[in-house]
N, C-alpha and C. Protein backbone atom coordinates (compact mmCIF):
# COMPACT_ATOMS: atom_id res chain seq x y z
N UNK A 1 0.84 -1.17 0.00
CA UNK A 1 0.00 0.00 0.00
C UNK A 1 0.89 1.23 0.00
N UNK A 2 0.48 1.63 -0.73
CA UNK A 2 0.97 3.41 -0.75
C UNK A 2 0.41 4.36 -0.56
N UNK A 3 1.08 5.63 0.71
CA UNK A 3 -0.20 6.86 0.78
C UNK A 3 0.96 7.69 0.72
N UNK A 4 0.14 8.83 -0.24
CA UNK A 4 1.46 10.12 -0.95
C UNK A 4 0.64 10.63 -0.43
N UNK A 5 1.44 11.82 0.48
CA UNK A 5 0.21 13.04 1.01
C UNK A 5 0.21 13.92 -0.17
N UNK A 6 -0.59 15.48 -0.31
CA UNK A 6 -0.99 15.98 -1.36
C UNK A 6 0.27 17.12 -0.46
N UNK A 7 0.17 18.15 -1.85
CA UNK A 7 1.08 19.59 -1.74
C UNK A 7 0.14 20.30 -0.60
N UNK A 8 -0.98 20.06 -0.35
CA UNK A 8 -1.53 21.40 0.87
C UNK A 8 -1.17 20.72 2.14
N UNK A 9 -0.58 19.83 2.32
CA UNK A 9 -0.29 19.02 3.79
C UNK A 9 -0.74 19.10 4.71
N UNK A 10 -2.58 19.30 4.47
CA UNK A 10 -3.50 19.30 5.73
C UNK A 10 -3.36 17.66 6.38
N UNK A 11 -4.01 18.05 7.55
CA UNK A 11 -3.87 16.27 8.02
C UNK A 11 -5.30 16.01 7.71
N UNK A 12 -5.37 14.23 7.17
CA UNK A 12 -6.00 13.34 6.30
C UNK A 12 -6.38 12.66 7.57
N UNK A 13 -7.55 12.52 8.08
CA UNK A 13 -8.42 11.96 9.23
C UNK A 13 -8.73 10.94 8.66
N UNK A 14 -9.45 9.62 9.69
CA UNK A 14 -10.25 8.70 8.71
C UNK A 14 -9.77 7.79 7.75
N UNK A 15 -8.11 7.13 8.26
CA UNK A 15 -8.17 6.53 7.16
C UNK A 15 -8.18 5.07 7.68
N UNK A 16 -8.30 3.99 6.36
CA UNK A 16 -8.63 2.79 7.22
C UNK A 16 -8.03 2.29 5.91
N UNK A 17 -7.67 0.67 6.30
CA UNK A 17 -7.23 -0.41 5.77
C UNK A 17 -7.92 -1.99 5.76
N UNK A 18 -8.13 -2.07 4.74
CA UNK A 18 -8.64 -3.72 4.71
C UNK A 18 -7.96 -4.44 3.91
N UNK A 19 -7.45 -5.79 4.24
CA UNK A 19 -7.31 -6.75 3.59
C UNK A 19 -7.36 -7.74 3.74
N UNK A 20 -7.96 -8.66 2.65
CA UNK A 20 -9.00 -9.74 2.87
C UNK A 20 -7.03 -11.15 2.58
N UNK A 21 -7.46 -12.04 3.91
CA UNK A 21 -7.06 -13.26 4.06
C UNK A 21 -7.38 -14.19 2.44
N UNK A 22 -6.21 -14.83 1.94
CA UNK A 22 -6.67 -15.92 0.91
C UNK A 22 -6.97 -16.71 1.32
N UNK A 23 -8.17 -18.15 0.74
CA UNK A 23 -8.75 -18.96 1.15
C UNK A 23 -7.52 -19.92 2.06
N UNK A 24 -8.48 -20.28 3.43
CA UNK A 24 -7.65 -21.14 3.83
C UNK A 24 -6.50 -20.59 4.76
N UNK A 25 -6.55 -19.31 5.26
CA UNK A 25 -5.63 -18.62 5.63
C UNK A 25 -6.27 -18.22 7.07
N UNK A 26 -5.73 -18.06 8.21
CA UNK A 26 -6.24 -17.20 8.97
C UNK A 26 -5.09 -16.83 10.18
N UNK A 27 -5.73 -15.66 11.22
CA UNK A 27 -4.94 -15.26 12.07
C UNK A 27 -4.19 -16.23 13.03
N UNK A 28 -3.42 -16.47 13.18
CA UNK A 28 -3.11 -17.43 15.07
C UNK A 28 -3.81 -16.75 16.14
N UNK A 29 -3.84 -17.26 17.08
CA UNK A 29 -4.96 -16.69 18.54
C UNK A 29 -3.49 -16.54 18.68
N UNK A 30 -3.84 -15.85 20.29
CA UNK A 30 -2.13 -15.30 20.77
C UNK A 30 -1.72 -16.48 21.19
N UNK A 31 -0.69 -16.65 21.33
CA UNK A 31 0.19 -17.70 21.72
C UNK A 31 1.18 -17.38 23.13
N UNK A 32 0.35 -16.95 24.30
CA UNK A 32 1.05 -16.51 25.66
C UNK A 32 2.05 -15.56 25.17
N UNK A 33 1.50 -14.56 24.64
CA UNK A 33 2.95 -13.42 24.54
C UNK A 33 3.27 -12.70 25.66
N UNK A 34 4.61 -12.62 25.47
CA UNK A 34 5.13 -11.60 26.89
C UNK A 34 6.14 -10.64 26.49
N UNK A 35 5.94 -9.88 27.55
CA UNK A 35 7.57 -9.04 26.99
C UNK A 35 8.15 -9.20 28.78
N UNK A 36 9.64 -8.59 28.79
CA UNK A 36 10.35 -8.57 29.91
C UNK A 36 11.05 -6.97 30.00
């Protein structure tokens, strides 16, 4: 994905992202993450 801001360099609210998983694909559940 690419976002080019424009020449008036107001700030761009509202933006969002989707992308769709290929068949057969999905997230892992968490797997006990930690940090130290």
């Amino acid at each position: 994905m690419t976002v080019t801001n424009t020449s008036e360099l107001a700030a761009k609210n509202d933006f969002g992202f989707t992308d769709s998983l290929p068949a057969g694909v999905s997230v892992a559940s968490d797997a006990n993450a930690s940090t130290t």
